[in-house]
PDB file of N, CA and C in Angstrom:
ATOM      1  N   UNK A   1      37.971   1.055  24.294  1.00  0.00           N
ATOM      2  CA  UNK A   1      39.350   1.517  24.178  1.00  0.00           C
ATOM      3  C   UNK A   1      39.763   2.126  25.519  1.00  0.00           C
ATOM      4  N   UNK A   2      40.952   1.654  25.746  1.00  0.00           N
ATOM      5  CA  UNK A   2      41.271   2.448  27.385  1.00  0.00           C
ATOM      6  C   UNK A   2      42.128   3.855  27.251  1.00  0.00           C
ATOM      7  N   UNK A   3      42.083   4.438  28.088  1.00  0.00           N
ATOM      8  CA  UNK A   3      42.278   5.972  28.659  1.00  0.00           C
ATOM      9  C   UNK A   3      43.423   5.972  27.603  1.00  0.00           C
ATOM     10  N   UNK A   4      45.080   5.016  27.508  1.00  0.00           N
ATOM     11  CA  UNK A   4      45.650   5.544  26.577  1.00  0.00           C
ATOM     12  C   UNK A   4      46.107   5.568  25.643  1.00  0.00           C
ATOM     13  N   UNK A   5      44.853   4.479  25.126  1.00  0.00           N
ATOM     14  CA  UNK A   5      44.936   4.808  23.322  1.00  0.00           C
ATOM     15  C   UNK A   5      44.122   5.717  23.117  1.00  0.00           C
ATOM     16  N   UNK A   6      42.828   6.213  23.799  1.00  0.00           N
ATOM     17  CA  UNK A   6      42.625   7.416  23.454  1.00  0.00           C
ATOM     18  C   UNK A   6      43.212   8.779  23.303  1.00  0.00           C
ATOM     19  N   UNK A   7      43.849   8.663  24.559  1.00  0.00           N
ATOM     20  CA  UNK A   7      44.592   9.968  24.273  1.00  0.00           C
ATOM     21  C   UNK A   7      45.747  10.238  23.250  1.00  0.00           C
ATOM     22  N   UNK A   8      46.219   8.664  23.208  1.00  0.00           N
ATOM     23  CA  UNK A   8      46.884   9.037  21.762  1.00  0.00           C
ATOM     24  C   UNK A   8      46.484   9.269  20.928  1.00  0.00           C
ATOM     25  N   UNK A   9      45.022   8.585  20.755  1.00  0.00           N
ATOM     26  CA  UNK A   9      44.322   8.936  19.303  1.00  0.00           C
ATOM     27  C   UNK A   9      44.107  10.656  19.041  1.00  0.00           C
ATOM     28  N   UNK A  10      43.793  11.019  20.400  1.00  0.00           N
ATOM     29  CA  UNK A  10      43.707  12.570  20.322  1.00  0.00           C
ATOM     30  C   UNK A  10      44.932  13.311  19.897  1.00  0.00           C
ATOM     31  N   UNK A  11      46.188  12.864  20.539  1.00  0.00           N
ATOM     32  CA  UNK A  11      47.104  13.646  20.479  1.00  0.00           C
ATOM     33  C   UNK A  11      47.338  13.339  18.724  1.00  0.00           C
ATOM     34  N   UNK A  12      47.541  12.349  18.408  1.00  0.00           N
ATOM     35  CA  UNK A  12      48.071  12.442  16.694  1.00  0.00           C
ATOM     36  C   UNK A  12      46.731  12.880  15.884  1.00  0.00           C
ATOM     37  N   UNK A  13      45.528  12.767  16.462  1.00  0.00           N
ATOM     38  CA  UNK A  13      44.909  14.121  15.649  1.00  0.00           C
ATOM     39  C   UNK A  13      45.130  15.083  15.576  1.00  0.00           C
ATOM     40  N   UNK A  14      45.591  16.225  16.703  1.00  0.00           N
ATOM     41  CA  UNK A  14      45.822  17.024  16.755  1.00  0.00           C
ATOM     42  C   UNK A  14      47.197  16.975  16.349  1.00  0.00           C
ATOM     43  N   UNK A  15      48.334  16.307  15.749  1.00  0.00           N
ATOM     44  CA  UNK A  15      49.159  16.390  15.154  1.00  0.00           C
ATOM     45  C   UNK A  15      50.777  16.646  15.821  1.00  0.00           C
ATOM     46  N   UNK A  16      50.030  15.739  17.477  1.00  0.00           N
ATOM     47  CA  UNK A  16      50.840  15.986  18.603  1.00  0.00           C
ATOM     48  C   UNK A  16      51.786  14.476  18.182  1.00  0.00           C
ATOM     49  N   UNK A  17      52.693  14.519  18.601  1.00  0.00           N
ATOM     50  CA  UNK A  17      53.650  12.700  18.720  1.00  0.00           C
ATOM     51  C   UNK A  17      53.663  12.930  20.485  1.00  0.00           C
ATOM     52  N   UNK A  18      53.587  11.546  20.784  1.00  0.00           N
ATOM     53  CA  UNK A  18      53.768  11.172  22.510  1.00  0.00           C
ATOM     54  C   UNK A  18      55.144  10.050  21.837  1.00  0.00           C
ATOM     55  N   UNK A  19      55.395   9.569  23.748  1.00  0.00           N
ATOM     56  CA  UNK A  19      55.993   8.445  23.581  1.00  0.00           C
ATOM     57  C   UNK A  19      54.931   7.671  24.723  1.00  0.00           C
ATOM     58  N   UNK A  20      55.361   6.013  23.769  1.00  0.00           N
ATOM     59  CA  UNK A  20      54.456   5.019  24.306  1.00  0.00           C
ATOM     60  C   UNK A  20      55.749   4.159  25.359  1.00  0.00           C
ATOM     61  N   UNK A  21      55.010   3.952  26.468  1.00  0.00           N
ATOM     62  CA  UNK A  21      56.007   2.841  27.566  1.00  0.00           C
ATOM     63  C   UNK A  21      55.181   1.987  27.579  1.00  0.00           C
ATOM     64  N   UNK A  22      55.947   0.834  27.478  1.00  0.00           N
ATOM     65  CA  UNK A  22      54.980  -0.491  27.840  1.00  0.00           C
ATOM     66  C   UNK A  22      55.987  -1.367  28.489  1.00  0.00           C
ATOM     67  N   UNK A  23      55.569  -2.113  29.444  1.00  0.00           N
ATOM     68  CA  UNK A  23      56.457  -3.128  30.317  1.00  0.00           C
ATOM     69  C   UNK A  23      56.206  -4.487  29.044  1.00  0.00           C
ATOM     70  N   UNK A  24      57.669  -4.490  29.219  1.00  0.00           N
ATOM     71  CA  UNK A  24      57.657  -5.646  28.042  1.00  0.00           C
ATOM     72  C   UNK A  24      58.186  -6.716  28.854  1.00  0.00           C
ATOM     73  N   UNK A  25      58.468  -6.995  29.451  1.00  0.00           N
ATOM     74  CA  UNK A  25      58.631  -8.271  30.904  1.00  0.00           C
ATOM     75  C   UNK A  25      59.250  -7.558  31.962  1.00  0.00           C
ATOM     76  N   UNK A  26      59.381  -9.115  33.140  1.00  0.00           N
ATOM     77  CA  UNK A  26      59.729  -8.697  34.293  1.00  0.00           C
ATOM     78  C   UNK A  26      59.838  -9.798  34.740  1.00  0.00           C
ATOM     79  N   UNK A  27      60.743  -9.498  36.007  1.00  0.00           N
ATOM     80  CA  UNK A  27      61.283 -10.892  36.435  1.00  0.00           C
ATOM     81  C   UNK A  27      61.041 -10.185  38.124  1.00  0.00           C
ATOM     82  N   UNK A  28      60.787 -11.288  38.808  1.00  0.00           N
ATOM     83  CA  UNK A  28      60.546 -11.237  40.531  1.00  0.00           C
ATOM     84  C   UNK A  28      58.991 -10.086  40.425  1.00  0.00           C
ATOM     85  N   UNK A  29      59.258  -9.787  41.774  1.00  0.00           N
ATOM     86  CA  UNK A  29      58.208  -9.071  42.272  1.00  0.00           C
ATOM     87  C   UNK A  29      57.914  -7.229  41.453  1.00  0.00           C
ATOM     88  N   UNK A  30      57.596  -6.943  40.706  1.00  0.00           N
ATOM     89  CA  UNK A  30      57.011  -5.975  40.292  1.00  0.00           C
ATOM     90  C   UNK A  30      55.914  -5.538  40.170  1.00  0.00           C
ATOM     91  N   UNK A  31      55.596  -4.066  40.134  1.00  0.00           N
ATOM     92  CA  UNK A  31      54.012  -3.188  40.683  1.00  0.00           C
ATOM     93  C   UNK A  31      53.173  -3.916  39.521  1.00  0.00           C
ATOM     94  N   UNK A  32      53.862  -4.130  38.198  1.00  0.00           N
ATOM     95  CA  UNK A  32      52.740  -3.844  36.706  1.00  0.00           C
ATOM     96  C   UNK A  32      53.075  -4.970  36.387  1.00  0.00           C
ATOM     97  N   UNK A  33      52.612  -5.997  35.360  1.00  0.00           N
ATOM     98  CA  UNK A  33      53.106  -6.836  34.611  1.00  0.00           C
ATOM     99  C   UNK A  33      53.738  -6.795  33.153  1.00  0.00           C
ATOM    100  N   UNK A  34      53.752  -7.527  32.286  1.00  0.00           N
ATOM    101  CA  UNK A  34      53.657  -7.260  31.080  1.00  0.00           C
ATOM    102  C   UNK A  34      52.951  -6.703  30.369  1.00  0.00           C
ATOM    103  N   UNK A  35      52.778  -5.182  29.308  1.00  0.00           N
ATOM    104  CA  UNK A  35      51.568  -5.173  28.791  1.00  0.00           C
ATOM    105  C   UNK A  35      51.207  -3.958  29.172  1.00  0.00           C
ATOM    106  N   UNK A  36      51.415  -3.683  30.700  1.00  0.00           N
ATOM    107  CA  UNK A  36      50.874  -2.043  31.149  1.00  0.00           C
ATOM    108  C   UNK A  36      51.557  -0.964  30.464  1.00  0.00           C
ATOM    109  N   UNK A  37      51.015   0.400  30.070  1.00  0.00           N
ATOM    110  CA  UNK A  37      51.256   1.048  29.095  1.00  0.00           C
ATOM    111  C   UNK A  37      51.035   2.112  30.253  1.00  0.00           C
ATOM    112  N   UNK A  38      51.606   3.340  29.910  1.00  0.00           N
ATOM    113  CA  UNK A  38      51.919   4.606  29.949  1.00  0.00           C
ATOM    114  C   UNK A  38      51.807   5.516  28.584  1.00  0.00           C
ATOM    115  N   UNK A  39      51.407   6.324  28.296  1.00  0.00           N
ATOM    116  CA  UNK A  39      51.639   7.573  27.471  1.00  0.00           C
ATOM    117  C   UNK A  39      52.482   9.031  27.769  1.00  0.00           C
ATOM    118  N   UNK A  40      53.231   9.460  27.056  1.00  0.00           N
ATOM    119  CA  UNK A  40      53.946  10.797  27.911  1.00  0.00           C
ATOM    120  C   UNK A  40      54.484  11.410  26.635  1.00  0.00           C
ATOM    121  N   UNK A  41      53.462  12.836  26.841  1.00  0.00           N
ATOM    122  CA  UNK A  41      53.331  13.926  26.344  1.00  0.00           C
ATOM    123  C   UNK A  41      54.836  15.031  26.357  1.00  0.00           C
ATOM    124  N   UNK A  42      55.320  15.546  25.488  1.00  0.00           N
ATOM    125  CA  UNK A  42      56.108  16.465  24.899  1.00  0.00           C
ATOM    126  C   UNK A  42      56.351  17.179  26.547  1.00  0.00           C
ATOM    127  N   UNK A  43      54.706  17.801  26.465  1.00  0.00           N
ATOM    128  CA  UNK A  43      54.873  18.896  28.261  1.00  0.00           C
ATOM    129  C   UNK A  43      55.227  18.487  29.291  1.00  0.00           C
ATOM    130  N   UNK A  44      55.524  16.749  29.227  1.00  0.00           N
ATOM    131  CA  UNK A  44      55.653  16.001  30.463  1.00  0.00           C
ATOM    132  C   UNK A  44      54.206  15.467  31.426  1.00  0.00           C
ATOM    133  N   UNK A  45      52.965  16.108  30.503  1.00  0.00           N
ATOM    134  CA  UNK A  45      52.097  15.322  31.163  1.00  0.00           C
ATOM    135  C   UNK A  45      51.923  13.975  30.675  1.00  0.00           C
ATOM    136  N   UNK A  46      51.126  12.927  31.439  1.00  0.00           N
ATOM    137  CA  UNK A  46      51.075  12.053  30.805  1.00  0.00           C
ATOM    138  C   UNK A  46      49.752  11.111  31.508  1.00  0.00           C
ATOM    139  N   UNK A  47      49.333   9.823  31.109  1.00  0.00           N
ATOM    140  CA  UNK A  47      48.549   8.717  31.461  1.00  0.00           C
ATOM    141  C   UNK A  47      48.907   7.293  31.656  1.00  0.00           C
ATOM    142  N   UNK A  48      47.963   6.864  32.338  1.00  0.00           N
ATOM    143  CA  UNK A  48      48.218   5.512  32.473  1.00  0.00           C
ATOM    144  C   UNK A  48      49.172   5.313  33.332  1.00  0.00           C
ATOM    145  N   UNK A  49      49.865   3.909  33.696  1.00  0.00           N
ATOM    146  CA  UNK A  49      51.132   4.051  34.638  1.00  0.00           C
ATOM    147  C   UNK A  49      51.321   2.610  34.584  1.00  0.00           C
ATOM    148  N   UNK A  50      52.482   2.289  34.876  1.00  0.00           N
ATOM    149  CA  UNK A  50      53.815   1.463  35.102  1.00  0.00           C
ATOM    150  C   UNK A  50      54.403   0.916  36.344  1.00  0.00           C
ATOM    151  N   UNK A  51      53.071   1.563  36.900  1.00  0.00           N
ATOM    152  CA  UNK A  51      53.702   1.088  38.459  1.00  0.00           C
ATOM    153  C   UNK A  51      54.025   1.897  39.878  1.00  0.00           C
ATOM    154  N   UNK A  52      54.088   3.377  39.315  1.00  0.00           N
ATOM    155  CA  UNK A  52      54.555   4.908  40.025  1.00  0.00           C
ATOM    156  C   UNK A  52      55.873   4.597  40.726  1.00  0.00           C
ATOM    157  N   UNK A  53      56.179   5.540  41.560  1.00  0.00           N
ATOM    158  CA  UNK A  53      57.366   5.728  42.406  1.00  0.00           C
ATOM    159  C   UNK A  53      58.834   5.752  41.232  1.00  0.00           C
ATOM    160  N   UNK A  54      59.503   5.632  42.130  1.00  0.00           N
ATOM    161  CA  UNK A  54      60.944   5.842  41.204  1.00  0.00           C
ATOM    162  C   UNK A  54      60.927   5.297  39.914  1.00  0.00           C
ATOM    163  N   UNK A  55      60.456   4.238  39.891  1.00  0.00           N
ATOM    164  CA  UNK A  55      60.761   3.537  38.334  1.00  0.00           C
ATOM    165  C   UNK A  55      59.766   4.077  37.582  1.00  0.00           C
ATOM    166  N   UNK A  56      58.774   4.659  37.640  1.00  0.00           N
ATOM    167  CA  UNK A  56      58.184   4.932  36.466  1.00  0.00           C
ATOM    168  C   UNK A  56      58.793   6.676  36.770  1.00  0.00           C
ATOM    169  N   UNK A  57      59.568   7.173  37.729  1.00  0.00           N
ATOM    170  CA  UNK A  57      60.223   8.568  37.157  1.00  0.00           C
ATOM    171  C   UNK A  57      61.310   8.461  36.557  1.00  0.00           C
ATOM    172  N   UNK A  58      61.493   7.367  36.419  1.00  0.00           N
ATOM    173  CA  UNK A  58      63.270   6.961  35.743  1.00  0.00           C
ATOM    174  C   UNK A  58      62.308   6.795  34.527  1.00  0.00           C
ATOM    175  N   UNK A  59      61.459   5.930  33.793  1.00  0.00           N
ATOM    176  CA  UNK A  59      61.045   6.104  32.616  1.00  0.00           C
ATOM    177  C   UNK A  59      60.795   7.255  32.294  1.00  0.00           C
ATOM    178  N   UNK A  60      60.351   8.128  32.877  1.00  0.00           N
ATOM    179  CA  UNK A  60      59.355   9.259  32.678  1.00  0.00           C
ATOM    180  C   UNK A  60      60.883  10.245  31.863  1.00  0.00           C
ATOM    181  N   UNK A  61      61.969  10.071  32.903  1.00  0.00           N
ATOM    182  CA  UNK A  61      62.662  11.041  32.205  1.00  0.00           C
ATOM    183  C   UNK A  61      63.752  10.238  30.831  1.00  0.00           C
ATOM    184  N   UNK A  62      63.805   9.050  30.714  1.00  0.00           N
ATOM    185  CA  UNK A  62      64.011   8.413  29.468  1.00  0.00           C
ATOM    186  C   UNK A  62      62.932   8.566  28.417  1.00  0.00           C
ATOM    187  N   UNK A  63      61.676   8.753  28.700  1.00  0.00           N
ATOM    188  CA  UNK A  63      60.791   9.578  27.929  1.00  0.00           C
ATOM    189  C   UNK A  63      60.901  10.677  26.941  1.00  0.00           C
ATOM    190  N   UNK A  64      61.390  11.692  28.135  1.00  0.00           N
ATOM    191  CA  UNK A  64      61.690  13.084  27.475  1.00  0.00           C
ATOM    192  C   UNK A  64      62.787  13.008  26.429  1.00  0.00           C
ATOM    193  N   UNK A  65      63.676  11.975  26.564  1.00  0.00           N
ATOM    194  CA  UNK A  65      64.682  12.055  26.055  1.00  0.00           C
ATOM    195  C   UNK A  65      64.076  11.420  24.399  1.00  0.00           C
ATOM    196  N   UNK A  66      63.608  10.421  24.457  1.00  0.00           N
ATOM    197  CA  UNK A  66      63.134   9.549  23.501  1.00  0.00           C
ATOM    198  C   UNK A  66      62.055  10.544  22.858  1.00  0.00           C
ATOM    199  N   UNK A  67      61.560  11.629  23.139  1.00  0.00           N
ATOM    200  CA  UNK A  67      60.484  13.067  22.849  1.00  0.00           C
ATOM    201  C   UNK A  67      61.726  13.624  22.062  1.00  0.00           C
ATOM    202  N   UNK A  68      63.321  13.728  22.224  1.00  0.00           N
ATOM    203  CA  UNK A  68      64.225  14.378  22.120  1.00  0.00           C
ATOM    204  C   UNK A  68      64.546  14.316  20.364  1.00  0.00           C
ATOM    205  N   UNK A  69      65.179  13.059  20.520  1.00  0.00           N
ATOM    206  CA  UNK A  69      65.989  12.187  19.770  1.00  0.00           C
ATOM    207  C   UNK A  69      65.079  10.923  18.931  1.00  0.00           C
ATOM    208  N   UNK A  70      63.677  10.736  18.965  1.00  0.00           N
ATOM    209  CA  UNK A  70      63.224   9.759  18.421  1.00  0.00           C
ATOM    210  C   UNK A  70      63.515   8.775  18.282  1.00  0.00           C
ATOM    211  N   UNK A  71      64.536   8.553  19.386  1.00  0.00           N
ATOM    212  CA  UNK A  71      64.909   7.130  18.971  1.00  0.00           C
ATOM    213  C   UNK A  71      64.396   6.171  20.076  1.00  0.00           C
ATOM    214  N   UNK A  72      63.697   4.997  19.674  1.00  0.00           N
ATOM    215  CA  UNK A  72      63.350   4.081  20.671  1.00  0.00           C
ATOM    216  C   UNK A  72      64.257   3.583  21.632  1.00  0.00           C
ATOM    217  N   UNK A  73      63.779   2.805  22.719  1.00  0.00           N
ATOM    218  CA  UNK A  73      64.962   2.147  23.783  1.00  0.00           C
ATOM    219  C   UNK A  73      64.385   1.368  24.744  1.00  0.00           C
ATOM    220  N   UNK A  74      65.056   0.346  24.773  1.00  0.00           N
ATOM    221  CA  UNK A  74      64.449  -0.774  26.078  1.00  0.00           C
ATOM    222  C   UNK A  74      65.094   0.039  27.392  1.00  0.00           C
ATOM    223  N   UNK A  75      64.060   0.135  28.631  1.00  0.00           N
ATOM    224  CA  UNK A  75      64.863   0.704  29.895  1.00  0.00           C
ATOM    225  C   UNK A  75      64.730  -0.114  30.462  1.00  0.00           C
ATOM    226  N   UNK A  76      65.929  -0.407  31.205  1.00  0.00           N
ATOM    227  CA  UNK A  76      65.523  -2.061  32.777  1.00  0.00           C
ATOM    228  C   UNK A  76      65.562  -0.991  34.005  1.00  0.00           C
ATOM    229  N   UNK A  77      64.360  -1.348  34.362  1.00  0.00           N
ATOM    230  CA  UNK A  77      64.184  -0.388  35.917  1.00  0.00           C
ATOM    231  C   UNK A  77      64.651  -1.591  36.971  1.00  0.00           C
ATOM    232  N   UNK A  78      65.572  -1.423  37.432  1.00  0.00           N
ATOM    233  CA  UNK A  78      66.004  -2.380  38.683  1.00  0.00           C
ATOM    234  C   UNK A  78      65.190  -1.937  40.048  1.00  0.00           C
ATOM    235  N   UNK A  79      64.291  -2.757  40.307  1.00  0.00           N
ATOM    236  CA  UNK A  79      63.575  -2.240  41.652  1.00  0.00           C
ATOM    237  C   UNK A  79      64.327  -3.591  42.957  1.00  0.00           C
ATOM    238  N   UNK A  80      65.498  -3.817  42.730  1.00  0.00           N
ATOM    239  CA  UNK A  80      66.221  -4.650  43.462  1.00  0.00           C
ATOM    240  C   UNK A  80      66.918  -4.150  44.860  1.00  0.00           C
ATOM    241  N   UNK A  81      67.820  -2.548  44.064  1.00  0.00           N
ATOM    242  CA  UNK A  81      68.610  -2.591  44.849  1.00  0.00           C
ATOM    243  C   UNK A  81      68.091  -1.103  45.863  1.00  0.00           C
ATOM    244  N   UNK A  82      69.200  -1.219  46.524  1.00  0.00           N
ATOM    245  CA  UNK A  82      68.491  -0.336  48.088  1.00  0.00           C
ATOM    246  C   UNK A  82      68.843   1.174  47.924  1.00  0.00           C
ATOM    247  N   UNK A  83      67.755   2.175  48.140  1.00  0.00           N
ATOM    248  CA  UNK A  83      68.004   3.330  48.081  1.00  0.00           C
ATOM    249  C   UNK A  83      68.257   4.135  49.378  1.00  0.00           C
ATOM    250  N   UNK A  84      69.047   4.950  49.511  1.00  0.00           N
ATOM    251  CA  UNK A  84      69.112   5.613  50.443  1.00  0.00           C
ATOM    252  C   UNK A  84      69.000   4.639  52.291  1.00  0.00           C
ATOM    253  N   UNK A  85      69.629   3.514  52.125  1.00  0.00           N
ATOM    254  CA  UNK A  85      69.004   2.638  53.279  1.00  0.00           C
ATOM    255  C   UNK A  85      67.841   1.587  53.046  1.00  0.00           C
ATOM    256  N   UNK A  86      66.733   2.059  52.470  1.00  0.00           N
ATOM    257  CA  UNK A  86      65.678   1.664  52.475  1.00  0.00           C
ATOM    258  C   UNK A  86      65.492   0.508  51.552  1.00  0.00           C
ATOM    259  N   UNK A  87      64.648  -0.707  51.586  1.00  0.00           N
ATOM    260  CA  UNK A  87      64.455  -1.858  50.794  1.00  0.00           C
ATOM    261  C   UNK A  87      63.598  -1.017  49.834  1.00  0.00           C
ATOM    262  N   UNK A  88      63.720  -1.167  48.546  1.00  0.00           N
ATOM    263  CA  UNK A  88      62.355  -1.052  47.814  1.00  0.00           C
ATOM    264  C   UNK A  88      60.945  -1.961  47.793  1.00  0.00           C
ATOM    265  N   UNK A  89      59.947  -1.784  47.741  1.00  0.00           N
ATOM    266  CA  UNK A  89      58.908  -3.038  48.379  1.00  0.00           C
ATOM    267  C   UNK A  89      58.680  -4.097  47.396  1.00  0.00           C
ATOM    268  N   UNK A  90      58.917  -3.694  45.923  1.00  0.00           N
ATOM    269  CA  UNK A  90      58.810  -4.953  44.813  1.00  0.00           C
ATOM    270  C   UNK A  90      59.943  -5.589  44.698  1.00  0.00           C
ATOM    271  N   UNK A  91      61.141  -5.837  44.577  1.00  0.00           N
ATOM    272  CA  UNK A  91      62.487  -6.556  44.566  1.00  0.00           C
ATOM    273  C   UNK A  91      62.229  -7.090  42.891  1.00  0.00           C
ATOM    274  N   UNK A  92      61.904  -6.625  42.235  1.00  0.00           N
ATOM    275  CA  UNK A  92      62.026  -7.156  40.161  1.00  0.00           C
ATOM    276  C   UNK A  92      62.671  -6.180  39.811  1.00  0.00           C
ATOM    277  N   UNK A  93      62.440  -6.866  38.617  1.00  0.00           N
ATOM    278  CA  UNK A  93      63.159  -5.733  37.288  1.00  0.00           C
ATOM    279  C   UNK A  93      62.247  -6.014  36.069  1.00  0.00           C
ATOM    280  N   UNK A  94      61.434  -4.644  35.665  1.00  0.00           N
ATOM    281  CA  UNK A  94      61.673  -4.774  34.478  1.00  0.00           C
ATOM    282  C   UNK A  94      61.740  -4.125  33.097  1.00  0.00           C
ATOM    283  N   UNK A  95      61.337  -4.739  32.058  1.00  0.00           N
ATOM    284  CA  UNK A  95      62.311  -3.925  31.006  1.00  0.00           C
ATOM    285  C   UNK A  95      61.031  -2.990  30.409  1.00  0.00           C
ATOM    286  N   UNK A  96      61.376  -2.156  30.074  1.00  0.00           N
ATOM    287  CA  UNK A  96      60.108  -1.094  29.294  1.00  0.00           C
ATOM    288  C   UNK A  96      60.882  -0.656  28.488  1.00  0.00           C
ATOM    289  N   UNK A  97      59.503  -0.669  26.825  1.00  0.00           N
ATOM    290  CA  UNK A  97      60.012  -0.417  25.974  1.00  0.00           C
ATOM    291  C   UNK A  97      59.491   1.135  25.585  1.00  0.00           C
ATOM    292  N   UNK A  98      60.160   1.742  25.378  1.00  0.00           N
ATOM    293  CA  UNK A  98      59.957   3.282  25.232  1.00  0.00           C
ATOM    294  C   UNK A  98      59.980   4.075  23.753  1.00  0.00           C
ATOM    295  N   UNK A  99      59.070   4.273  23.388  1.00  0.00           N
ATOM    296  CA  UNK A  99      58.958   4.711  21.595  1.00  0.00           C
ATOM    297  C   UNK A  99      58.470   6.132  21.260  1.00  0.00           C
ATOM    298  N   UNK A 100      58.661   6.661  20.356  1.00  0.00           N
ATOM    299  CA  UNK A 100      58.037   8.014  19.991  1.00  0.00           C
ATOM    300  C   UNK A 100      57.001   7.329  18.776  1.00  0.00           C
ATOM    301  N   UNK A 101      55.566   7.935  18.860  1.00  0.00           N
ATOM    302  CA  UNK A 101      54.724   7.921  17.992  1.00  0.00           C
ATOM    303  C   UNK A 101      54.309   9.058  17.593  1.00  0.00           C
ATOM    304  N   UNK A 102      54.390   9.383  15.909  1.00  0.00           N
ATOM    305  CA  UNK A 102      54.119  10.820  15.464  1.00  0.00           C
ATOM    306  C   UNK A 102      53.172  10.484  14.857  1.00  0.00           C
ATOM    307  N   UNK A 103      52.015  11.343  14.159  1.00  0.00           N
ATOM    308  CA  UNK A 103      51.710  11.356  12.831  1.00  0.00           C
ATOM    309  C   UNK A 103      52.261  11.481  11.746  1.00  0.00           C
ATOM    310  N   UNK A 104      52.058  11.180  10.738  1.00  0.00           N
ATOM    311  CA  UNK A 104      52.392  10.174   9.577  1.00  0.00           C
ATOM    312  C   UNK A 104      53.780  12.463   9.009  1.00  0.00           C
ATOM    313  N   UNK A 105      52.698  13.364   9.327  1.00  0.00           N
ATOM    314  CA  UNK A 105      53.687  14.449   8.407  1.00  0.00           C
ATOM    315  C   UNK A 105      54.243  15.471   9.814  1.00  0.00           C
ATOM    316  N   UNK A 106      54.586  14.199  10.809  1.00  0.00           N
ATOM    317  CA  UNK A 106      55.637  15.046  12.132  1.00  0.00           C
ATOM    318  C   UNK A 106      56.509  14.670  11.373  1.00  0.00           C
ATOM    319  N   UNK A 107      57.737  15.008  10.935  1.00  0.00           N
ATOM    320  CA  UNK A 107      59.180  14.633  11.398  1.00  0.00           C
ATOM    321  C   UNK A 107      59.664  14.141  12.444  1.00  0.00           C
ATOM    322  N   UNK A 108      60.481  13.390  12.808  1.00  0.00           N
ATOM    323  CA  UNK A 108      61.475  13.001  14.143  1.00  0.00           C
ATOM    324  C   UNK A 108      60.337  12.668  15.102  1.00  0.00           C
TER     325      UNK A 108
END
């Protein structure tokens, strides 16, 4: 089992809910493929990764929100366009799907 299904397994023992990111496609050049997973904890810590740099802090804080509101959401990270001047080095996009997982007697 890898690093973050364990830690989920830990966290909903302990009766914690995370949210799960997973790159659910991508088109052009991107860090992760399909399939790579992230975990992210209530405190904002978290595991695994998506790729780092901006797009996985743009998930990170659609995270918190989805920690918020329980409600799931596809995010499209555009790693296309130019920041501040600068090219970004992958030129894709892609979509991550972002979920809250509780144990069975969390609410929300």
């Amino acid at each position: 089992m890898d690093e973050v299904f364990e830690s989920m397994q830990r966290a909903l023992s302990d009766g914690q809910a995370v949210v799960l990111a997973t790159v659910a496609g991508t088109r052009g050049s991107t860090p992760r493929r399909a399939g790579a997973r992230m975990l992210l904890r209530a405190d904002g810590s978290f595991c695994g990764t998506i790729g780092g740099g901006c797009g996985e802090a743009e998930v990170r804080l659609e995270a918190q929100d989805v920690h918020r509101d329980g409600r799931a959401r596809l995010v499209q990270v555009d790693l296309t366009n130019e920041i501040d001047g600068d090219d970004k080095i992958c030129g894709g996009v892609m979509d991550v799907f972002v979920e809250r997982i509780a144990p069975p007697d969390v609410r929300q």
